[in-house]
C-alpha atoms as a PDB file:
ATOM      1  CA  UNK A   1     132.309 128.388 109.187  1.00  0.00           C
ATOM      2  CA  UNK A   2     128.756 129.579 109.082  1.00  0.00           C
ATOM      3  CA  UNK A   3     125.757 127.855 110.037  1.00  0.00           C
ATOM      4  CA  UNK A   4     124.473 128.136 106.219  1.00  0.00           C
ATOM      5  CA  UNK A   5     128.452 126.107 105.235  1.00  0.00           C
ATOM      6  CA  UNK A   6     127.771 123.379 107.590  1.00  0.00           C
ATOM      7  CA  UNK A   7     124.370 123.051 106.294  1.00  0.00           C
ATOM      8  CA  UNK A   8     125.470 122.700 102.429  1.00  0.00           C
ATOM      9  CA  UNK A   9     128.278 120.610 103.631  1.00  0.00           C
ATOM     10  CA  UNK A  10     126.219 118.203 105.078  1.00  0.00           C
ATOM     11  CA  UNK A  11     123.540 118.020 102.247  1.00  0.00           C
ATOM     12  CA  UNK A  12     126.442 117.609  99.549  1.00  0.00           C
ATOM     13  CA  UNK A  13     127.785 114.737 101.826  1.00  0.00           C
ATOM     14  CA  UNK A  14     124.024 112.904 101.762  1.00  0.00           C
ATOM     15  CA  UNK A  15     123.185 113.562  98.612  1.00  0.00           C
ATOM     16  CA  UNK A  16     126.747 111.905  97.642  1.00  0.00           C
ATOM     17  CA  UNK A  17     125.893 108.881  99.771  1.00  0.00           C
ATOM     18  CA  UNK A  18     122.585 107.968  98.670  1.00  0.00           C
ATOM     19  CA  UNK A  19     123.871 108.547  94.852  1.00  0.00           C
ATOM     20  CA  UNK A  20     127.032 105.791  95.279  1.00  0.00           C
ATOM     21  CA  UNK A  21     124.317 103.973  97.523  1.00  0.00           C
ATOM     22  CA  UNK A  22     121.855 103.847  94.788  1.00  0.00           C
ATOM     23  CA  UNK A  23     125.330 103.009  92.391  1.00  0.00           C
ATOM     24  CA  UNK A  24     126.155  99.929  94.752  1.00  0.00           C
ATOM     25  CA  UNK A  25     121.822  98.900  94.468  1.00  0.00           C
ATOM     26  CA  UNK A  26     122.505  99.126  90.470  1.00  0.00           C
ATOM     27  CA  UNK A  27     125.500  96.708  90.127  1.00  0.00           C
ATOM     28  CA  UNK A  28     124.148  94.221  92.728  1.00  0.00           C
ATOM     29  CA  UNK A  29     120.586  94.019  90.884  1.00  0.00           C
ATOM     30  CA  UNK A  30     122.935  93.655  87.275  1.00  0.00           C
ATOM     31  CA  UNK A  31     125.080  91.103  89.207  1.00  0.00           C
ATOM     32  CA  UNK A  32     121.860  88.792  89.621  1.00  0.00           C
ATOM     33  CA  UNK A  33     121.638  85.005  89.894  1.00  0.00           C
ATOM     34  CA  UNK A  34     123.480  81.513  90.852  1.00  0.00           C
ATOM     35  CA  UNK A  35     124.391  82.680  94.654  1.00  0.00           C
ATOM     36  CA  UNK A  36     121.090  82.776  96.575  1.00  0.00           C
ATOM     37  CA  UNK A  37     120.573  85.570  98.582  1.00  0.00           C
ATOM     38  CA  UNK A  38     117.611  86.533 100.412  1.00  0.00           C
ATOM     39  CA  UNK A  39     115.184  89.851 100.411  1.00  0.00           C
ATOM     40  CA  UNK A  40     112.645  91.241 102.456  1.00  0.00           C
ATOM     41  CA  UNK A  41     109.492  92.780 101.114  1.00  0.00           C
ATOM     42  CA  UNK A  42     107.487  94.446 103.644  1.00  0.00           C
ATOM     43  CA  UNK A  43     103.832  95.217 102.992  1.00  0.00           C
ATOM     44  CA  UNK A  44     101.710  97.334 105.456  1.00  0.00           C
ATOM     45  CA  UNK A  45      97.788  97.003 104.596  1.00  0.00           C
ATOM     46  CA  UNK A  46      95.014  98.198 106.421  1.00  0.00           C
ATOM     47  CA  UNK A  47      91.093  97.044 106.430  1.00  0.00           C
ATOM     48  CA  UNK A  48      88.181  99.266 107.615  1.00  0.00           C
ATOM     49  CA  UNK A  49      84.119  98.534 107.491  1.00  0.00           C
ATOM     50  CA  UNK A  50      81.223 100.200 107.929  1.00  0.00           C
ATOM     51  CA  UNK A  51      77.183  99.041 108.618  1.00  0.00           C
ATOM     52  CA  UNK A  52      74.570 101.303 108.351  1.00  0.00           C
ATOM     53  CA  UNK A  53      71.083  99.887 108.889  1.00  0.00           C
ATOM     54  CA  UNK A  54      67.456 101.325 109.277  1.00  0.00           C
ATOM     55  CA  UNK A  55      64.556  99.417 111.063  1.00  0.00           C
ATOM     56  CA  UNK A  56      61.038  99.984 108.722  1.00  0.00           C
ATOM     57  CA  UNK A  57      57.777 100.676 110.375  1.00  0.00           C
ATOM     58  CA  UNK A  58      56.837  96.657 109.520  1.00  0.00           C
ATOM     59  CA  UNK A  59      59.889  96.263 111.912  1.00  0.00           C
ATOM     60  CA  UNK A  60      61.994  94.563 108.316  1.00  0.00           C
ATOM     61  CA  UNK A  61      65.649  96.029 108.666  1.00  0.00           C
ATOM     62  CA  UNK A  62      67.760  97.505 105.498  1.00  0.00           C
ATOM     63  CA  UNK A  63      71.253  97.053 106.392  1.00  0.00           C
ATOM     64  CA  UNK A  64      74.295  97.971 104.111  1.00  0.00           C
ATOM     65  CA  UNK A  65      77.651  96.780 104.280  1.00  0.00           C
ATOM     66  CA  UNK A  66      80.934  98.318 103.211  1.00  0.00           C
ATOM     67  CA  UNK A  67      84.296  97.031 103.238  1.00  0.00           C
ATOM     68  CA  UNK A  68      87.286  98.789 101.940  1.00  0.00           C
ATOM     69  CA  UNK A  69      90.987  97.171 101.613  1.00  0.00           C
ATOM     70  CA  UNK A  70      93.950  99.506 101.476  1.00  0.00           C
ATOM     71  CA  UNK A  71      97.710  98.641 100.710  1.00  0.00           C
ATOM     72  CA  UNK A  72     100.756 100.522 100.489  1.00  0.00           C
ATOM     73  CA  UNK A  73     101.592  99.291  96.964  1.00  0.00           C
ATOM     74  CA  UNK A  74     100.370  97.195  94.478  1.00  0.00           C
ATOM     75  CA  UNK A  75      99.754  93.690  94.566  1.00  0.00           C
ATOM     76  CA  UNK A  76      98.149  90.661  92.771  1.00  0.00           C
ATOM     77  CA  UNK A  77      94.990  88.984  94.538  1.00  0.00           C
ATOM     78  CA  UNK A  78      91.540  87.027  94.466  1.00  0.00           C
ATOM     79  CA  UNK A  79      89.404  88.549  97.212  1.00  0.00           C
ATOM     80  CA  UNK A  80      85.585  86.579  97.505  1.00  0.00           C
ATOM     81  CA  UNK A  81      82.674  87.028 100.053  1.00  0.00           C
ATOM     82  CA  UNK A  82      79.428  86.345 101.025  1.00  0.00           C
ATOM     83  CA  UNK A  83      76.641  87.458 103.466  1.00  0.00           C
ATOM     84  CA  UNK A  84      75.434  84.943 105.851  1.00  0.00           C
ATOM     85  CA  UNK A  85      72.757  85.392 108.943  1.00  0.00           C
ATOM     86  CA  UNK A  86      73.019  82.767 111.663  1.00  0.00           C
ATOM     87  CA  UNK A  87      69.906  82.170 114.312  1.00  0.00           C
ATOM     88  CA  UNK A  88      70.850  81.593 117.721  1.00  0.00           C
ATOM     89  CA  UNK A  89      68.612  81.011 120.755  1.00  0.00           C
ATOM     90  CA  UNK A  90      70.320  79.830 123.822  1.00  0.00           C
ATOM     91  CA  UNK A  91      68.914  79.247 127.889  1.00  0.00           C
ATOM     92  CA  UNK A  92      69.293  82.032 129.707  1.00  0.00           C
ATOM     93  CA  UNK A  93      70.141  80.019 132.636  1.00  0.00           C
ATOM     94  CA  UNK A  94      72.067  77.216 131.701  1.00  0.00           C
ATOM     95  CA  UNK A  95      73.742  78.953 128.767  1.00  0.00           C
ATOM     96  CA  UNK A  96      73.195  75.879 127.296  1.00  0.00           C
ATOM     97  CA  UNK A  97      72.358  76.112 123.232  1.00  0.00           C
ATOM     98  CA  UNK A  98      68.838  75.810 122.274  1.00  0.00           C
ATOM     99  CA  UNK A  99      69.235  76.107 118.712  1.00  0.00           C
ATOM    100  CA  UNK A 100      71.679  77.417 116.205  1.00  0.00           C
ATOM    101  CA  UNK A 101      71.256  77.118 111.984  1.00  0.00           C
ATOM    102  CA  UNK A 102      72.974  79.184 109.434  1.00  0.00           C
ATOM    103  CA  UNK A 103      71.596  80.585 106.666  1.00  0.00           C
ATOM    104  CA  UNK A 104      73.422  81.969 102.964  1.00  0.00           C
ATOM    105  CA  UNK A 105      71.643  85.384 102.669  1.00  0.00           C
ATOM    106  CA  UNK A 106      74.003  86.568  99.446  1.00  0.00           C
ATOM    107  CA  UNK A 107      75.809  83.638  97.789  1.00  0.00           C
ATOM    108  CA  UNK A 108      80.074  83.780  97.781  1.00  0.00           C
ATOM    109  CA  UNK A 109      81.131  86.375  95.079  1.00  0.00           C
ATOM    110  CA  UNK A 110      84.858  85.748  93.662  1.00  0.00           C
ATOM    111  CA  UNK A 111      86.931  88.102  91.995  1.00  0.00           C
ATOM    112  CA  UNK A 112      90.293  86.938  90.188  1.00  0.00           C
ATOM    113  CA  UNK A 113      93.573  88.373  89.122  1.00  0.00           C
ATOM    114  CA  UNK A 114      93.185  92.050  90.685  1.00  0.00           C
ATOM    115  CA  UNK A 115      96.339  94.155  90.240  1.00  0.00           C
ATOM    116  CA  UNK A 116      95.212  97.249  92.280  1.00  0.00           C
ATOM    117  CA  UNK A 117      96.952  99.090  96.326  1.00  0.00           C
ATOM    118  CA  UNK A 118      92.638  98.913  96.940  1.00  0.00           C
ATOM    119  CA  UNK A 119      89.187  97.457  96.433  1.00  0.00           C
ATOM    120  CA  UNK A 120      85.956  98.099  98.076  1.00  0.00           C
ATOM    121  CA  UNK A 121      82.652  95.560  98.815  1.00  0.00           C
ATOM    122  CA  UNK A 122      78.982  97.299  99.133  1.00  0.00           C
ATOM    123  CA  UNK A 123      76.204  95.439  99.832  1.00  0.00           C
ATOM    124  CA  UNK A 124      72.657  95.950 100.740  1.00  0.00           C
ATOM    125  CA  UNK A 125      69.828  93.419 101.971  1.00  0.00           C
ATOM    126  CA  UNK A 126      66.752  93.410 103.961  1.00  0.00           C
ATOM    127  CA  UNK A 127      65.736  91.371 106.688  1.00  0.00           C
ATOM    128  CA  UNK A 128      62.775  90.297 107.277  1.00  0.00           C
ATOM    129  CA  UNK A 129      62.378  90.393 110.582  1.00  0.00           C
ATOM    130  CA  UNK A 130      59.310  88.863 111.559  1.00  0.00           C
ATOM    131  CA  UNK A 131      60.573  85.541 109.739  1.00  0.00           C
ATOM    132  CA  UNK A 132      63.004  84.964 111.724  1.00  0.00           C
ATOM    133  CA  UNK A 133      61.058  85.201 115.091  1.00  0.00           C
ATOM    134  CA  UNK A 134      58.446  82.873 113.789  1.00  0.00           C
ATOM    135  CA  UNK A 135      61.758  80.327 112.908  1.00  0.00           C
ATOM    136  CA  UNK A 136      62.903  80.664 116.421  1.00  0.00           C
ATOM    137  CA  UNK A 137      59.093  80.184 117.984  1.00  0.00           C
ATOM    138  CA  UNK A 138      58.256  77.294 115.726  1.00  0.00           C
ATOM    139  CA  UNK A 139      61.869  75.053 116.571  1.00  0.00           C
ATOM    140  CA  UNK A 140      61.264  76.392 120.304  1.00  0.00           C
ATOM    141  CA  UNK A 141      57.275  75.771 120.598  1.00  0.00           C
ATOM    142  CA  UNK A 142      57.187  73.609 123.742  1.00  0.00           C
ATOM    143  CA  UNK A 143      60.027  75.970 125.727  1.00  0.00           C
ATOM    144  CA  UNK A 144      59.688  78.712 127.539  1.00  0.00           C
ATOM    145  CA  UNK A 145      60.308  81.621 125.655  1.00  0.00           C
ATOM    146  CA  UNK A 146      60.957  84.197 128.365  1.00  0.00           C
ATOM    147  CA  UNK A 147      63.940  81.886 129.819  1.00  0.00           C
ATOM    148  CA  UNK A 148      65.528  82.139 126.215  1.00  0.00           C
ATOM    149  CA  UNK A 149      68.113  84.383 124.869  1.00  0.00           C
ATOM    150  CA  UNK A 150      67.869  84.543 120.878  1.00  0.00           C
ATOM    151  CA  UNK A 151      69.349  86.651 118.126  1.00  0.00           C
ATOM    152  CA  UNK A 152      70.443  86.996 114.348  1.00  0.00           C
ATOM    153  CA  UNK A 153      73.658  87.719 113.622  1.00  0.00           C
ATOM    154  CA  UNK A 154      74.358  88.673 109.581  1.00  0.00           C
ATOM    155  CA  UNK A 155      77.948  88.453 108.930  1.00  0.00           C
ATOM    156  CA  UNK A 156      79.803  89.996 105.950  1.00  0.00           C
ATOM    157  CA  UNK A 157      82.529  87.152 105.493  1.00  0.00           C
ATOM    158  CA  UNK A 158      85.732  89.104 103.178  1.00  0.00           C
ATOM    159  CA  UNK A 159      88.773  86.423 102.075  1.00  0.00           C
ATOM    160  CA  UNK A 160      91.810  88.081 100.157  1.00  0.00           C
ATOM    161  CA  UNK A 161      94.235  85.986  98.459  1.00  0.00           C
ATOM    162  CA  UNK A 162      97.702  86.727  96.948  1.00  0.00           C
ATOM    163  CA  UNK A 163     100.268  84.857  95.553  1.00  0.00           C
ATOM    164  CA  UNK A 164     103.372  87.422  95.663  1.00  0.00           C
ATOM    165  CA  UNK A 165     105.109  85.968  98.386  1.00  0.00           C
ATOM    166  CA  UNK A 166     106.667  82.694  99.346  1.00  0.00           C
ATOM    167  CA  UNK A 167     103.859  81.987 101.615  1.00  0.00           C
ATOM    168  CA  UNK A 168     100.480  82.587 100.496  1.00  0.00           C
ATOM    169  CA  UNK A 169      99.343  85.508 101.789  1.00  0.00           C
ATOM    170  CA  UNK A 170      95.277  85.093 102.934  1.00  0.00           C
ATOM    171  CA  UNK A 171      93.873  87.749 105.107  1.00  0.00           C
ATOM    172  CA  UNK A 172      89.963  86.517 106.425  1.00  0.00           C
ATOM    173  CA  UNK A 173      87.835  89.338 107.969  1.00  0.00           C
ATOM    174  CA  UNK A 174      84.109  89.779 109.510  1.00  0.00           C
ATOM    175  CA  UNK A 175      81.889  92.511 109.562  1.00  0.00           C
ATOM    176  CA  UNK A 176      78.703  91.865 111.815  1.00  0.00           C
ATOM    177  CA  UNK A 177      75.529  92.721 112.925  1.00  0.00           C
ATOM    178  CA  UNK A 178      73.431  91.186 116.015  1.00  0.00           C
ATOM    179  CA  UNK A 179      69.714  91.546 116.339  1.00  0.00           C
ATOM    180  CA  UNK A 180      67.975  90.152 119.749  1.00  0.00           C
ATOM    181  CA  UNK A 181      65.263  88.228 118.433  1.00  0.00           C
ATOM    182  CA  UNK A 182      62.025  87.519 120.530  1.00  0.00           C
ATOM    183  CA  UNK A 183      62.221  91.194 121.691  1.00  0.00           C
ATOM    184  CA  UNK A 184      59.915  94.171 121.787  1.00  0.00           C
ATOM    185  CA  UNK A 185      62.591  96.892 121.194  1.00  0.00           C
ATOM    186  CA  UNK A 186      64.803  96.240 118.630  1.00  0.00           C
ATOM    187  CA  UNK A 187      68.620  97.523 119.606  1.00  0.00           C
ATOM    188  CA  UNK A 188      70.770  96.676 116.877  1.00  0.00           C
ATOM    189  CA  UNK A 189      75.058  96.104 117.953  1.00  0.00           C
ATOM    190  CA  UNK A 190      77.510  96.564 115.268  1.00  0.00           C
ATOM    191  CA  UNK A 191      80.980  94.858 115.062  1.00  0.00           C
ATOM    192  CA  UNK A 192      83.277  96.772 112.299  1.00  0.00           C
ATOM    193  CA  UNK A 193      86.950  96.753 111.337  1.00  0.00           C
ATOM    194  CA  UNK A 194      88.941  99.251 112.065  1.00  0.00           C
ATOM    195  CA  UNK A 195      92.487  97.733 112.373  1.00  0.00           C
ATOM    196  CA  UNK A 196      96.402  97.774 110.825  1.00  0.00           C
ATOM    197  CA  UNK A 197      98.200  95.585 109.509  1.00  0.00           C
ATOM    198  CA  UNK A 198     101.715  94.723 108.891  1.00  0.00           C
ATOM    199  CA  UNK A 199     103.169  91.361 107.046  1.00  0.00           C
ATOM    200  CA  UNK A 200     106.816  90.975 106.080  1.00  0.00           C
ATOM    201  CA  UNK A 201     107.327  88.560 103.124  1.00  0.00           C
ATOM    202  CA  UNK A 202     110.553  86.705 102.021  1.00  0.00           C
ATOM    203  CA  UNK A 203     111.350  86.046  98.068  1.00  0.00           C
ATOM    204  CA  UNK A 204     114.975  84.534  97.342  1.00  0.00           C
ATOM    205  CA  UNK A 205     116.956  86.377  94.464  1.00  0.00           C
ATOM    206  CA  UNK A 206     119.773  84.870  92.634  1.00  0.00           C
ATOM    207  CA  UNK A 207     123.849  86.615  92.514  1.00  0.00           C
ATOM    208  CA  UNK A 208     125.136  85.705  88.902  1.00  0.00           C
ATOM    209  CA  UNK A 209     128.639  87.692  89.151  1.00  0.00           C
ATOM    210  CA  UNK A 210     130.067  87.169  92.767  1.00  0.00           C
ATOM    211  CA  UNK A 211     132.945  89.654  92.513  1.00  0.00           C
ATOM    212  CA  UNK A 212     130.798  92.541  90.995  1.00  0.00           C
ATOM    213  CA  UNK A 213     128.465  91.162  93.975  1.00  0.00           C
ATOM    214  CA  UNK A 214     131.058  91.352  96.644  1.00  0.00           C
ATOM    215  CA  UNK A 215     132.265  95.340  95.231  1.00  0.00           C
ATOM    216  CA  UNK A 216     128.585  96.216  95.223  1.00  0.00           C
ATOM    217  CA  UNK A 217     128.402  94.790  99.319  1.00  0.00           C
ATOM    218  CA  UNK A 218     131.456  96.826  99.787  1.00  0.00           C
ATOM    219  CA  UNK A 219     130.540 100.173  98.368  1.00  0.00           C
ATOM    220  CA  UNK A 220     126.536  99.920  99.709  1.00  0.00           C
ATOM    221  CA  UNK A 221     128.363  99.274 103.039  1.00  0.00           C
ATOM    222  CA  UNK A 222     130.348 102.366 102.965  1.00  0.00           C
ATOM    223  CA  UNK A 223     127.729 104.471 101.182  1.00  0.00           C
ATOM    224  CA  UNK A 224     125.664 103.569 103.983  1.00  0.00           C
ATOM    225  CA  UNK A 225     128.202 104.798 106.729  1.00  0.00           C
ATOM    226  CA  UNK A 226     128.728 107.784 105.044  1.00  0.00           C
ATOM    227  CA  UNK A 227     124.936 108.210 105.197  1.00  0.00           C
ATOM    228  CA  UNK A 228     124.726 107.390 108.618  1.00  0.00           C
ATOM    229  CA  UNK A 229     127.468 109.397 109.349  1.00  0.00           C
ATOM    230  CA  UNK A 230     125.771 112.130 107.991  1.00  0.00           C
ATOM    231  CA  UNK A 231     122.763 111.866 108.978  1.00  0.00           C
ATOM    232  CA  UNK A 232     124.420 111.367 112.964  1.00  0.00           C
ATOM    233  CA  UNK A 233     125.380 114.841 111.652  1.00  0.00           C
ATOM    234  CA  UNK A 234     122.063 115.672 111.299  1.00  0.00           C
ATOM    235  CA  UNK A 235     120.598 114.687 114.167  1.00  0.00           C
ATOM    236  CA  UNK A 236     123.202 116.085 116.463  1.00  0.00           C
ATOM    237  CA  UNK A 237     122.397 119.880 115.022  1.00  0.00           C
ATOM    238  CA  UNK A 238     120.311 120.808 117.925  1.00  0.00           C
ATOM    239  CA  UNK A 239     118.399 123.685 116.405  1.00  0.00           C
ATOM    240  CA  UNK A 240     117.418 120.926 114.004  1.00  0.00           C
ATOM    241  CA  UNK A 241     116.423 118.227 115.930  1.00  0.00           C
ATOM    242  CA  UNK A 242     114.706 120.499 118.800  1.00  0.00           C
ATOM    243  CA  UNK A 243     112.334 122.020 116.084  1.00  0.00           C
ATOM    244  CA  UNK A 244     111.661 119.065 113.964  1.00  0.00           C
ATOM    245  CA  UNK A 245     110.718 117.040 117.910  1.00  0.00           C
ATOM    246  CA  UNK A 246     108.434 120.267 118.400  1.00  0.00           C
ATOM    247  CA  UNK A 247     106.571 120.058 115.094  1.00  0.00           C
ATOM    248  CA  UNK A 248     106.468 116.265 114.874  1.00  0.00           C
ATOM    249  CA  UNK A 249     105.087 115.849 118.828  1.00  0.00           C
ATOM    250  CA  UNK A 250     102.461 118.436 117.578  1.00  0.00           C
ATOM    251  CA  UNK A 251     101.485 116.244 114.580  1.00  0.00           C
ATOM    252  CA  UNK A 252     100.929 113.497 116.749  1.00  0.00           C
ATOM    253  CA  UNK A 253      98.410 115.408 118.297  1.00  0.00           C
ATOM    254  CA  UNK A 254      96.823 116.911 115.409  1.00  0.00           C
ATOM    255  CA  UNK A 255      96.453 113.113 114.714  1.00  0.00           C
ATOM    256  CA  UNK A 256      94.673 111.949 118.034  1.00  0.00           C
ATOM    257  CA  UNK A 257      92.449 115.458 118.442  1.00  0.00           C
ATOM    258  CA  UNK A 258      91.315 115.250 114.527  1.00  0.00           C
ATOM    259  CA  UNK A 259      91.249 111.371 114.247  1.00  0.00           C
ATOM    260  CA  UNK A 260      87.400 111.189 113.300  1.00  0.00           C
ATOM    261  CA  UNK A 261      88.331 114.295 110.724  1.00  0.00           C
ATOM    262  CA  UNK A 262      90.663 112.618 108.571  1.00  0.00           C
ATOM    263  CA  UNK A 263      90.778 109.943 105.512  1.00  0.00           C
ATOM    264  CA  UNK A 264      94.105 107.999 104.757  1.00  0.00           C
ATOM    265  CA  UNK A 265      95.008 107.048 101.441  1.00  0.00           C
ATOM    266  CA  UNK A 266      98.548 106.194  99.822  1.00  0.00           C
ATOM    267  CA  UNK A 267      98.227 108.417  96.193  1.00  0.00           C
ATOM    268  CA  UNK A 268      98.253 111.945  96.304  1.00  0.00           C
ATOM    269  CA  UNK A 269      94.604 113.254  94.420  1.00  0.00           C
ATOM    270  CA  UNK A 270      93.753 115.431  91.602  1.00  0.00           C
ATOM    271  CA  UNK A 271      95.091 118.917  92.161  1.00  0.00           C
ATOM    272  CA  UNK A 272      94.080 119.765  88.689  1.00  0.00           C
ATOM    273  CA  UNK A 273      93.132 123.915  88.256  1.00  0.00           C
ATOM    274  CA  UNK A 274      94.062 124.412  91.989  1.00  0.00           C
ATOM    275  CA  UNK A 275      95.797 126.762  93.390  1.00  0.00           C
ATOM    276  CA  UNK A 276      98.679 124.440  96.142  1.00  0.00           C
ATOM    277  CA  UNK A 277      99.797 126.483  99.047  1.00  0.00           C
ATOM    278  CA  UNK A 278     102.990 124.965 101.163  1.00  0.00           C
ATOM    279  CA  UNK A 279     102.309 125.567 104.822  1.00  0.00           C
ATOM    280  CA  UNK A 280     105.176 125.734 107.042  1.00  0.00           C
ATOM    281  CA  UNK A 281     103.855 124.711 110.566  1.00  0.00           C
ATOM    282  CA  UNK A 282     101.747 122.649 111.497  1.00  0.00           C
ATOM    283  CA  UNK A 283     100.194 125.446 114.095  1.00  0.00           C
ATOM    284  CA  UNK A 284      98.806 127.372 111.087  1.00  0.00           C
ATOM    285  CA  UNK A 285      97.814 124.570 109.302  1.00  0.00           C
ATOM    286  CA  UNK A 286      95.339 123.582 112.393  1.00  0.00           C
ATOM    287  CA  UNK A 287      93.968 127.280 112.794  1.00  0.00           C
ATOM    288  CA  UNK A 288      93.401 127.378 108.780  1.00  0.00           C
ATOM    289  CA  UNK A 289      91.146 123.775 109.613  1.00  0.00           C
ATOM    290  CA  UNK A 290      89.433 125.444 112.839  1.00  0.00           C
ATOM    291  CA  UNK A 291      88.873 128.461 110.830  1.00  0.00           C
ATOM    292  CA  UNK A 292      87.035 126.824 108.091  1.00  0.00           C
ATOM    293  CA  UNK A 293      86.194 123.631 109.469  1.00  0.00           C
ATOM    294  CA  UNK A 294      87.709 121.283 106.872  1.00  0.00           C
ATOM    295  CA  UNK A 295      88.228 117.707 106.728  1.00  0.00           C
ATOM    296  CA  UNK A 296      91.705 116.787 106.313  1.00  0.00           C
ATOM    297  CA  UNK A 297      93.159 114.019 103.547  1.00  0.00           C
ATOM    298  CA  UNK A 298      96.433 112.189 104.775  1.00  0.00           C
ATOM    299  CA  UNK A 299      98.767 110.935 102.497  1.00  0.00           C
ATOM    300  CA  UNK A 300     101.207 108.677 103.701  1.00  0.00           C
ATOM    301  CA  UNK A 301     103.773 107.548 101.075  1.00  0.00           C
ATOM    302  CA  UNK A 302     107.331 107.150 100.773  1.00  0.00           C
ATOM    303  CA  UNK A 303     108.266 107.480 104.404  1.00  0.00           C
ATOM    304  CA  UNK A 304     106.307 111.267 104.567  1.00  0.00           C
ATOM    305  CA  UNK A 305     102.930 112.467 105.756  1.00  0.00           C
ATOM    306  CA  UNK A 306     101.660 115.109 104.030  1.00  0.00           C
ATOM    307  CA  UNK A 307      98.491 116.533 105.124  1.00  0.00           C
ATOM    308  CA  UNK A 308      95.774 118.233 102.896  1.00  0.00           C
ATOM    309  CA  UNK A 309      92.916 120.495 102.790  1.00  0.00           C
ATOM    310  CA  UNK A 310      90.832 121.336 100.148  1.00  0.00           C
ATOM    311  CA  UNK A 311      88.996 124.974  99.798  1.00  0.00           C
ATOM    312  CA  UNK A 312      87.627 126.299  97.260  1.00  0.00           C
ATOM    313  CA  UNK A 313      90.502 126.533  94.404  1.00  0.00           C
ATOM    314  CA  UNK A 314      93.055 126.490  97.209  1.00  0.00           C
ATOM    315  CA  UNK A 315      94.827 123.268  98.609  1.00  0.00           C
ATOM    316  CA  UNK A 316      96.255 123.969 101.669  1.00  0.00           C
ATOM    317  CA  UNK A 317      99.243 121.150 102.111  1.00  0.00           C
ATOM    318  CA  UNK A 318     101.773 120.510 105.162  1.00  0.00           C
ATOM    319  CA  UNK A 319     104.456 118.474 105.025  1.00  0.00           C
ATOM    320  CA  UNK A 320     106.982 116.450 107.371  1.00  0.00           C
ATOM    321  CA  UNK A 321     108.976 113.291 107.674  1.00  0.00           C
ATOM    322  CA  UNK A 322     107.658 110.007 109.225  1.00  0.00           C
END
């Protein structure tokens, strides 16, 4: 049997499998309620900020926040925030706390019953600078100001609320900015999110018809060892597995070398009056980004990266499995 046999062979096989598996998924959701059963729902979101700021000749300070959430499908939730600046001043020696107040700089903003995978904060303010060194030298008049360490810190303050789990799911992030206070160089430090996050959720569903619930167990069990049958199949094809371990280790890379380079998102973009090129390996698709120096647009959906470029009327796209 050829090479090309084995290979059809093996596709009919899955593609049989995942169709009776998708049967057995059918008759179990039909079968629904009076047996309780129990689901998970995973949900991977991600949160990134950014502060940009710019110190003015009269030494006030325009900074801008932004905040973006991202989710990988979605989801009903309230998100609020608010700005806030606190004053510290503490002894340099004792570490001891001289003063501390905190301030509302932009009250809380709510927004209710969003339906969106994304939403994004911007905000802009200026600080005036000067007012808070004259708060810090007033409440410290009778200390010595050289022995204390003081500084604002302006907080972006983000709270996201949703309801579609058991649990309440509330995710509370912080943006910041500190500014030493009492200083005669300004040197502005930034604290921004750049983080994943994964959280698994658990609904109940209810099993109406057991026995049409106990044949769908039975054939999504055996669909499923025929799948992982074939897929064992798969896997053990070596020409296969060597090249896809080849291609995939050199994604990773492409990954860590281009990080800065490339924006995630989870829906593919407008290809509208473009001409899509499929690129084969990922070798070419790096010397068509050198070439040209593009930025690159990730989509990750579905279990599958595929990687874009855009040029001119031509979208360059590569393609593998997670």
């Amino acid at each position: 049997m050829s090479k090309k046999q084995k290979s059809n062979k093996r596709d009919i096989l899955i593609t049989f499998s995942i169709i009776l598996f998708l049967f057995a998924i059918i008759m179990a959701i039909i079968s629904t309620s009076k047996v309780t059963a129990k689901k998970e729902k995973l949900l991977e979101y991600r949160e990134n900020s950014y502060i940009n700021y710019e110190i003015k000749e009269d030494s006030n300070i325009n900074i801008n926040f932004n905040y973006n959430f991202l989710s990988s499908k979605k989801i009903s939730f309230d998100y609020d925030y608010d700005i806030t600046a606190a004053v510290v001043a503490r002894n340099k020696e004792t570490d001891k706390n001289m003063y501390y107040n905190q301030i509302v700089l932009t009250p809380s903003k709510k927004i209710g019953e969003v339906d969106t995978a994304t939403y994004e904060i911007n905000e802009a303010l200026n600080v005036n600078y000067e007012e808070f060194n004259k708060i810090v030298k007033e409440k410290l008049n009778k200390q010595d100001l050289s022995k204390i360490d003081a500084y604002l810190e302006i907080s972006l303050n983000t709270n996201t609320i949703s309801y579609d789990f058991n649990e309440k799911l509330k995710i509370n992030s912080t943006s910041k900015v500190k500014i030493p206070l009492l200083a005669d160089n300004i040197v502005i430090t930034k604290s921004e999110l750049k983080e994943k996050n994964f959280l698994i959720g658990i609904k109940e569903d209810l099993i109406k018809n057991k026995k049409l619930f106990a044949l769908a167990i039975i054939m999504t069990s055996l669909s499923g060892f025929i799948l992982i049958c074939a897929f064992i199949v798969f896997l053990l094809n070596p020409n296969t597995k060597n090249n896809y371990r080849r291609e995939y280790k050199k994604v990773i890379k492409l990954l860590r070398d281009y990080d800065e380079l490339i924006e995630v998102v989870y829906e593919f973009p407008s290809f509208k009056n473009k001409k899509i090129i499929e690129v084969n390996a990922v070798d070419d698709f790096i010397t068509l980004r050198d070439k040209y120096e593009l930025s690159i647009t990730l989509v990750s959906k579905d279990n599958v990266f595929t990687f874009i470029m855009d040029y001119h009327n031509n979208i360059w796209k590569y393609v593998i499995e997670k």
